[in-house]
PDB file of N, CA and C in Angstrom:
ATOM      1  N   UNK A   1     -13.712  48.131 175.152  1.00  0.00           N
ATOM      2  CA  UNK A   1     -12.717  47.229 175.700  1.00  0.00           C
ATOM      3  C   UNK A   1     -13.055  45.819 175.226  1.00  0.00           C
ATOM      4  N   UNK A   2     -12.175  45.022 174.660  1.00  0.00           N
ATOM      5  CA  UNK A   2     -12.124  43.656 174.082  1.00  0.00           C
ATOM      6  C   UNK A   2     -12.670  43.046 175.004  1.00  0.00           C
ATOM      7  N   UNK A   3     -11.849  42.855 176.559  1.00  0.00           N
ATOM      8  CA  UNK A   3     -12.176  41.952 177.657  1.00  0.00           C
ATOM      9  C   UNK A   3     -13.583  41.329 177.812  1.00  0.00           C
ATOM     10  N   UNK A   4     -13.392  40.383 177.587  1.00  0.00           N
ATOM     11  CA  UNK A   4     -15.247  39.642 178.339  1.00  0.00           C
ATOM     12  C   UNK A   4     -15.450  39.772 180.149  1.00  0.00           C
ATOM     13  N   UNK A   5     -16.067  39.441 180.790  1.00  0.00           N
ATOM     14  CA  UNK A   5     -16.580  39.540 181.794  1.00  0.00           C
ATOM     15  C   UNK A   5     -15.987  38.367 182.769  1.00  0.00           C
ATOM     16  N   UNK A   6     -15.673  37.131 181.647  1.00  0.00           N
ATOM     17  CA  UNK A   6     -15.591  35.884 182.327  1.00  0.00           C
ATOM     18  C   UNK A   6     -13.756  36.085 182.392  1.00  0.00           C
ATOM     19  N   UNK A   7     -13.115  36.629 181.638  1.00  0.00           N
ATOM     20  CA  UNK A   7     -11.715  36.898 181.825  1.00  0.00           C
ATOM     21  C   UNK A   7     -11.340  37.819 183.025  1.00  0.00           C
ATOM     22  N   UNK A   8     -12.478  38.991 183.126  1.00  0.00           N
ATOM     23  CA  UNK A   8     -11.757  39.668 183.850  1.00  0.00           C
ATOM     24  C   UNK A   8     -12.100  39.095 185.629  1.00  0.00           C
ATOM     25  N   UNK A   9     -13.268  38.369 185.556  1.00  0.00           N
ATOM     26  CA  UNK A   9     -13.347  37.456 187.286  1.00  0.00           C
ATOM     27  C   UNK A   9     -12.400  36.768 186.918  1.00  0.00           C
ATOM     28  N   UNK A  10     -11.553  35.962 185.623  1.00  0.00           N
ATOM     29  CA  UNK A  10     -10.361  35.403 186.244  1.00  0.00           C
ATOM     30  C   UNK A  10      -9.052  35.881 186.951  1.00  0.00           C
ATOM     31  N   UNK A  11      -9.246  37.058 186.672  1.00  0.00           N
ATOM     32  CA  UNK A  11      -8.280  38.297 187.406  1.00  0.00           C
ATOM     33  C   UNK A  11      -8.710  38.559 188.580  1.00  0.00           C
ATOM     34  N   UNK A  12      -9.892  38.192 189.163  1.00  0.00           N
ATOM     35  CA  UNK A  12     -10.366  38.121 190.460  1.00  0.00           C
ATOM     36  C   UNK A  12     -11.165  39.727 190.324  1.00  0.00           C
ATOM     37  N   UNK A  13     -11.280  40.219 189.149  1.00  0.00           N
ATOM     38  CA  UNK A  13     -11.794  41.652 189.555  1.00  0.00           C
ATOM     39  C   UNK A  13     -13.754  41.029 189.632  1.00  0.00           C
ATOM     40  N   UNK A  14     -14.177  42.078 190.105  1.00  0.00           N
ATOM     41  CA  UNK A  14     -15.851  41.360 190.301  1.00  0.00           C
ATOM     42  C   UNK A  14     -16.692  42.464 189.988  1.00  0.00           C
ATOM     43  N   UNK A  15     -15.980  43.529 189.269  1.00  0.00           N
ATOM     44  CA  UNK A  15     -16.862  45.130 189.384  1.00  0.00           C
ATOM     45  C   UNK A  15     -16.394  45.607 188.440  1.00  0.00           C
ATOM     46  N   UNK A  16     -17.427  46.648 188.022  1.00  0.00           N
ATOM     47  CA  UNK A  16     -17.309  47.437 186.756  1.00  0.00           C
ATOM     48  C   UNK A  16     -17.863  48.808 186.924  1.00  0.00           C
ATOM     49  N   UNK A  17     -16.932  50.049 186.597  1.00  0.00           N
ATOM     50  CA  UNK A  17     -16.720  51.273 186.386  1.00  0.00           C
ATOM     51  C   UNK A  17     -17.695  51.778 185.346  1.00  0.00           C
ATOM     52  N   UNK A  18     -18.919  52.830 185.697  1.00  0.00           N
ATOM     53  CA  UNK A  18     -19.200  53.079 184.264  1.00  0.00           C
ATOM     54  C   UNK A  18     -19.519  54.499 184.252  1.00  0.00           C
ATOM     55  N   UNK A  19     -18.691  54.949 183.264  1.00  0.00           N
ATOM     56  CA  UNK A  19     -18.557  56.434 183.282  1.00  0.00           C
ATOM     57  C   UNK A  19     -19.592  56.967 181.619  1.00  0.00           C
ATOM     58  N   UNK A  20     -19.913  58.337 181.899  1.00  0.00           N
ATOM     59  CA  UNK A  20     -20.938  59.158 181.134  1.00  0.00           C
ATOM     60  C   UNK A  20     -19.988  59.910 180.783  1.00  0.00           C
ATOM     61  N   UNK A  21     -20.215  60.405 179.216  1.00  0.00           N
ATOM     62  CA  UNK A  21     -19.718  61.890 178.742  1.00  0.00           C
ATOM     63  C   UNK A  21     -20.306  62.540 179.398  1.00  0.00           C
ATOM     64  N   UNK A  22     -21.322  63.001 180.153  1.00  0.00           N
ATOM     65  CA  UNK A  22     -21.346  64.193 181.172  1.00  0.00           C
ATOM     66  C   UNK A  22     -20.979  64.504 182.223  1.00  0.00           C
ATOM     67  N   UNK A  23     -19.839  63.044 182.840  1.00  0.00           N
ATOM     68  CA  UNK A  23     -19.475  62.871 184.000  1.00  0.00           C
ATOM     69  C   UNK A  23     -20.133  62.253 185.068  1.00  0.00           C
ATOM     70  N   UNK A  24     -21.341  61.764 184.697  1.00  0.00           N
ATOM     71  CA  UNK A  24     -21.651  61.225 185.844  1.00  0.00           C
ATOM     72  C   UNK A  24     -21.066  59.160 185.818  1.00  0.00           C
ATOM     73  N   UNK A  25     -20.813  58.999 186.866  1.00  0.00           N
ATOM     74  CA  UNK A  25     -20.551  57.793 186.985  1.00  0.00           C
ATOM     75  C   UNK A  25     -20.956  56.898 188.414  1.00  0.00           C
ATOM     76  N   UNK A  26     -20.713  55.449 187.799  1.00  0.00           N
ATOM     77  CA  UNK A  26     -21.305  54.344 189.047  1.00  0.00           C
ATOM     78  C   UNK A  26     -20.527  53.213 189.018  1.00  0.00           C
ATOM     79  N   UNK A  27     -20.232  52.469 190.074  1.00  0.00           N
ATOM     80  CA  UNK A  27     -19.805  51.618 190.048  1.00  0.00           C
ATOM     81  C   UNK A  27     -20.730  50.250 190.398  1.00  0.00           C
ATOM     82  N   UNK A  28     -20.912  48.942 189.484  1.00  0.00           N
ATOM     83  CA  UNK A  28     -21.671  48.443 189.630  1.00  0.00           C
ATOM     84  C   UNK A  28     -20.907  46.775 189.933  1.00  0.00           C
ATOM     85  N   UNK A  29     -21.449  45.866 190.290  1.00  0.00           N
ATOM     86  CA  UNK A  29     -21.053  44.356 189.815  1.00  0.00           C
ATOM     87  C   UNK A  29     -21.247  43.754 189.080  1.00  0.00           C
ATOM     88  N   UNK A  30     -20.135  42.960 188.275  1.00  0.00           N
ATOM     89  CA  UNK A  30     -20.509  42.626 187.019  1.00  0.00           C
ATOM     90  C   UNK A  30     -20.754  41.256 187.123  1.00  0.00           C
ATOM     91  N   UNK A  31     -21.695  40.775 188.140  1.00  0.00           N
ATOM     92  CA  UNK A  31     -22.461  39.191 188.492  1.00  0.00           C
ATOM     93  C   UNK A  31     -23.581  39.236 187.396  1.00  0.00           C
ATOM     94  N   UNK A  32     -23.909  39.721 186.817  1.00  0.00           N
ATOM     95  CA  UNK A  32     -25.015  40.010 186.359  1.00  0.00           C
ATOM     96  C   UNK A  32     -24.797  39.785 184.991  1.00  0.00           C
ATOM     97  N   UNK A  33     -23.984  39.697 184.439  1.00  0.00           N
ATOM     98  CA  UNK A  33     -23.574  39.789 182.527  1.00  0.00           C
ATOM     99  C   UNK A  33     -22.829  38.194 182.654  1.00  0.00           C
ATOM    100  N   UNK A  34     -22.796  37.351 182.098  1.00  0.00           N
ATOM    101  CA  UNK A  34     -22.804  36.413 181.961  1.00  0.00           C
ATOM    102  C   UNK A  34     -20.952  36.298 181.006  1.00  0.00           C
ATOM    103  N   UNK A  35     -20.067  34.981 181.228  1.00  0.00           N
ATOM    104  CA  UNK A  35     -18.887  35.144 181.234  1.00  0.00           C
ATOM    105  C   UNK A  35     -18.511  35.652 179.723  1.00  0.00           C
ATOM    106  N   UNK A  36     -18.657  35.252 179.086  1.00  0.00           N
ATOM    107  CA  UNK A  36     -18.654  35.442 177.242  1.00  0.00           C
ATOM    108  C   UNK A  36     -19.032  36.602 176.634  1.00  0.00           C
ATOM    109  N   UNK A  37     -20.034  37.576 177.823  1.00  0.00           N
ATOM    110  CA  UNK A  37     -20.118  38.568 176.700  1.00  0.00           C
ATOM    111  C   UNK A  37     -18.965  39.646 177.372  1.00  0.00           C
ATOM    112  N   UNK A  38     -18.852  40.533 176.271  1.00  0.00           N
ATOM    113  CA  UNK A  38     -17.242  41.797 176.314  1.00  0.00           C
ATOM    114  C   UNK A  38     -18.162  42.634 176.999  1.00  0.00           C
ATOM    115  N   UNK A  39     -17.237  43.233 177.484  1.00  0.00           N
ATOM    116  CA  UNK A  39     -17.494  44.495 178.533  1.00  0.00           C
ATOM    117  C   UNK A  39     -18.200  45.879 177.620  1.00  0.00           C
ATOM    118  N   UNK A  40     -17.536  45.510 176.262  1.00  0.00           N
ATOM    119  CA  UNK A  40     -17.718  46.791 174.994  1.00  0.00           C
ATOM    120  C   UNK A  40     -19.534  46.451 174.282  1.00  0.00           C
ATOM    121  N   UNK A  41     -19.774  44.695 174.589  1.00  0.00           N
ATOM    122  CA  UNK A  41     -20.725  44.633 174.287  1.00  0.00           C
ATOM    123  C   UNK A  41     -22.190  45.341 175.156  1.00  0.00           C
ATOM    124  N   UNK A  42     -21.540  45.573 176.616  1.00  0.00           N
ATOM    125  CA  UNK A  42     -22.961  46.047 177.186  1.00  0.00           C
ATOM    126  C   UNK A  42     -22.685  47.396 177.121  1.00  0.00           C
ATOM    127  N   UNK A  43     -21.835  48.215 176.303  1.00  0.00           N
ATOM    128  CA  UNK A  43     -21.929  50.061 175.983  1.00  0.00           C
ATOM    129  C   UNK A  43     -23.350  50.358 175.403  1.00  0.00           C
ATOM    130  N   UNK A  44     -23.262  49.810 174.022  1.00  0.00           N
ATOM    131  CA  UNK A  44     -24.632  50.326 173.132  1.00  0.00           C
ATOM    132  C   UNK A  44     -26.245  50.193 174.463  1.00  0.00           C
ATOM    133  N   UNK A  45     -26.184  49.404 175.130  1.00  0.00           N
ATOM    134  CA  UNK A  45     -27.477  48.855 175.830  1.00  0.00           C
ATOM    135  C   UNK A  45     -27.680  49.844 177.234  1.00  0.00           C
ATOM    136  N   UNK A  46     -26.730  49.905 177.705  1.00  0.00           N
ATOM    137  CA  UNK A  46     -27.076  51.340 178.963  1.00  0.00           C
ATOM    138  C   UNK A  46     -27.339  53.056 178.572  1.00  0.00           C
ATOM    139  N   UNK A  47     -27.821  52.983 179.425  1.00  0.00           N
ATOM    140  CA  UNK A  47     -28.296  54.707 179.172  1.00  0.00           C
ATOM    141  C   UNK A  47     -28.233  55.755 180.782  1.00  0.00           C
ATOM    142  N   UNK A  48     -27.673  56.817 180.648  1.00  0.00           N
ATOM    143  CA  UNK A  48     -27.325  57.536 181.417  1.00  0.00           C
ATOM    144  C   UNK A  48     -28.616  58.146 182.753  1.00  0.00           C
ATOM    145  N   UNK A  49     -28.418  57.612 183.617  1.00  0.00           N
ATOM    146  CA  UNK A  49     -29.513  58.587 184.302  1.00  0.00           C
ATOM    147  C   UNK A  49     -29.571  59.672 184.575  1.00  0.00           C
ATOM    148  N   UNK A  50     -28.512  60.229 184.518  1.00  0.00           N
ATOM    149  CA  UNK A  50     -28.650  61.780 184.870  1.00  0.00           C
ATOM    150  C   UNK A  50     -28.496  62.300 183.771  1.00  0.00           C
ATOM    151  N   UNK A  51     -28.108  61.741 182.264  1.00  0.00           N
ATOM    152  CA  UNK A  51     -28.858  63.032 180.997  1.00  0.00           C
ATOM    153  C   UNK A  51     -29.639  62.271 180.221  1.00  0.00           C
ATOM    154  N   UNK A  52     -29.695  60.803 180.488  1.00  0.00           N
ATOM    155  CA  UNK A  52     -30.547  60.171 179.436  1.00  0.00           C
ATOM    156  C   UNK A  52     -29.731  60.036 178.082  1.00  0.00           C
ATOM    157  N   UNK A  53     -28.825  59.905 177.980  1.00  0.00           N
ATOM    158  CA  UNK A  53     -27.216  59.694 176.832  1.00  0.00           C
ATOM    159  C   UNK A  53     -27.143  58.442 177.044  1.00  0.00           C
ATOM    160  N   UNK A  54     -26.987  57.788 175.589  1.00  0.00           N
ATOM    161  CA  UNK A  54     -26.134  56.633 175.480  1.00  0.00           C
ATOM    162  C   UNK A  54     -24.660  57.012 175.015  1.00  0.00           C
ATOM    163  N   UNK A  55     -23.977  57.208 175.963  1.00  0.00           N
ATOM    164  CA  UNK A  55     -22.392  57.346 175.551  1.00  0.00           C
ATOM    165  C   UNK A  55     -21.132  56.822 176.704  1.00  0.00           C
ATOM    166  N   UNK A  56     -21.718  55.718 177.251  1.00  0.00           N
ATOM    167  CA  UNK A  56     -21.499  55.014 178.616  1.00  0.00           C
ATOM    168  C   UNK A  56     -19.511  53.793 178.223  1.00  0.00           C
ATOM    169  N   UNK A  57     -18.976  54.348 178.995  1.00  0.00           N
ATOM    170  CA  UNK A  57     -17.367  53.973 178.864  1.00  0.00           C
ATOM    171  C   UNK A  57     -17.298  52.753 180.023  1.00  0.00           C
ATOM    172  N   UNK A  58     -17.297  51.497 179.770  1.00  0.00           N
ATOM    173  CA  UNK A  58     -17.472  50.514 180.720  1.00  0.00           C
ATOM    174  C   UNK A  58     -15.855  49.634 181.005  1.00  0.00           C
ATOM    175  N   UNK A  59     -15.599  49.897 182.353  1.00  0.00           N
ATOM    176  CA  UNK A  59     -13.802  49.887 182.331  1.00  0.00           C
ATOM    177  C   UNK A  59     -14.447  48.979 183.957  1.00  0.00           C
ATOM    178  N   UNK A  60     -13.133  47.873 183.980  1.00  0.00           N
ATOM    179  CA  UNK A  60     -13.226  47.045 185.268  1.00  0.00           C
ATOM    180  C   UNK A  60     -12.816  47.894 186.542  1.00  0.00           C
ATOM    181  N   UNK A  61     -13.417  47.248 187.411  1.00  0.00           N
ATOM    182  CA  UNK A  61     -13.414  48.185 189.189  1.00  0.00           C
ATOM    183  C   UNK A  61     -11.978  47.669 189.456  1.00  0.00           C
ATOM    184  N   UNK A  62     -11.089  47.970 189.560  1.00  0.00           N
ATOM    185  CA  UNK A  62      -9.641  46.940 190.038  1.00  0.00           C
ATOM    186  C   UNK A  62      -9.537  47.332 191.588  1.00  0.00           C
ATOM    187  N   UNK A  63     -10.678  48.431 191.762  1.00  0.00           N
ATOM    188  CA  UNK A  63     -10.596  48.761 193.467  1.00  0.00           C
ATOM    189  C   UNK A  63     -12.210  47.869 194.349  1.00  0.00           C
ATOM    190  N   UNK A  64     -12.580  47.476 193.712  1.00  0.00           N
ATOM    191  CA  UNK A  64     -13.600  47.009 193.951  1.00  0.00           C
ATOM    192  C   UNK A  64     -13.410  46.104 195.177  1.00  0.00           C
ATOM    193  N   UNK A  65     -14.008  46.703 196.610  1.00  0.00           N
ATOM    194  CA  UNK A  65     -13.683  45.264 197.724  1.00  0.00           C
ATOM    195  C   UNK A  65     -12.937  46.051 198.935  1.00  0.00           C
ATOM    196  N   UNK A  66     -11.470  46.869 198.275  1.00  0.00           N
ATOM    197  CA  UNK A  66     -10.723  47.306 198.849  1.00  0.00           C
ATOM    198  C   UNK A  66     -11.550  48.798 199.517  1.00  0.00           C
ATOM    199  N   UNK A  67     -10.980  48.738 200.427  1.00  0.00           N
ATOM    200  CA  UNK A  67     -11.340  50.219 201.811  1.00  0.00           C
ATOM    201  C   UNK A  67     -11.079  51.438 200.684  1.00  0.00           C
ATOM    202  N   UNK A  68     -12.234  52.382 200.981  1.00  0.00           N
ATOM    203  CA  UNK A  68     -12.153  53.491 200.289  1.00  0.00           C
ATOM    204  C   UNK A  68     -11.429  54.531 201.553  1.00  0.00           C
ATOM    205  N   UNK A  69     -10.893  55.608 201.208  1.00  0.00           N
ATOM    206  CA  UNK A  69     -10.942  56.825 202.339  1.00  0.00           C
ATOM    207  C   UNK A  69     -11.324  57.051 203.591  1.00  0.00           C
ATOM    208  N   UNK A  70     -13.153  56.966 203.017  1.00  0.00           N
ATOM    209  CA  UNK A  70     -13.674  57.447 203.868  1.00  0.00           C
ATOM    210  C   UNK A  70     -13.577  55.864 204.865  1.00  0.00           C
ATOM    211  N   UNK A  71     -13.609  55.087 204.464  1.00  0.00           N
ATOM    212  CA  UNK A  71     -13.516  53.678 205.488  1.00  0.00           C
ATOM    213  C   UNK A  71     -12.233  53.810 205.926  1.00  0.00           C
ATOM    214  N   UNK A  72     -11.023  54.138 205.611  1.00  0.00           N
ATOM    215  CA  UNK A  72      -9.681  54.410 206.326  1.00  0.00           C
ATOM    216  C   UNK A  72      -9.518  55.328 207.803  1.00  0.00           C
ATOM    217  N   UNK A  73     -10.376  56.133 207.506  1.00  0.00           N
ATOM    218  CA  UNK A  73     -11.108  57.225 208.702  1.00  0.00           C
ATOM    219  C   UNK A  73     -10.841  58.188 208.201  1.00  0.00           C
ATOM    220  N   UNK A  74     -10.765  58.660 206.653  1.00  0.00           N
ATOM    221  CA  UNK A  74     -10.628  59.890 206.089  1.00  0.00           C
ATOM    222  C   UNK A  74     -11.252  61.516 207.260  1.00  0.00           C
ATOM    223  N   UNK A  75     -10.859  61.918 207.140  1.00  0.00           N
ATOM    224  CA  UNK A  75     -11.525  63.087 208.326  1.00  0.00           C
ATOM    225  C   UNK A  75     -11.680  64.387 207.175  1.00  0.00           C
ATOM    226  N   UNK A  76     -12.543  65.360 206.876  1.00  0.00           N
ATOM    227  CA  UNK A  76     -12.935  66.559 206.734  1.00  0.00           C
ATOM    228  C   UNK A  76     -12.482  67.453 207.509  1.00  0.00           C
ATOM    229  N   UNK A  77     -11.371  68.177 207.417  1.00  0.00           N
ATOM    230  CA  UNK A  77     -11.184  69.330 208.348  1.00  0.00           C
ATOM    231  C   UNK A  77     -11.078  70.880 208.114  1.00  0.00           C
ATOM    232  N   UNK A  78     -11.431  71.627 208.713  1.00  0.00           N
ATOM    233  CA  UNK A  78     -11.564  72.944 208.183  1.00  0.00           C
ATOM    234  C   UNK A  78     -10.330  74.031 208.451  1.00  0.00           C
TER     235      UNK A  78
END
């Protein structure tokens, strides 16, 4: 993704999505990467914890903040 870090807090987003070709994924904050560098630039530099793969897809949180489910009072029922 082109986007830098410092464009996408101008969109008010503050979080970043990062998904594994093996499926595992995390959602992290992107306070930490500084405004100028691209979102595509921190791919090559992460590495997967659950296979140890560098093949990491780094896409903005646009839910980031907002009530998940389970905070709505999602319920489990059988």
């Amino acid at each position: 993704m082109k986007i830098t870090f410092g464009e996408m807090r101008e969109m008010s987003i503050r979080g970043v999505l990062i998904y594994c070709c093996c499926g595992h994924h995390i959602a992290l904050s992107a306070d930490r990467w500084p405004d100028e560098v691209r979102l595509s630039d921190v791919e090559p530099r992460l590495i997967c914890t659950a296979c140890g793969r560098r093949c990491p897809d780094v896409r903005p949180d646009f839910d980031l903040g907002k009530p998940s489910a389970a905070g709505m009072g999602y319920r489990n029922t059988r």
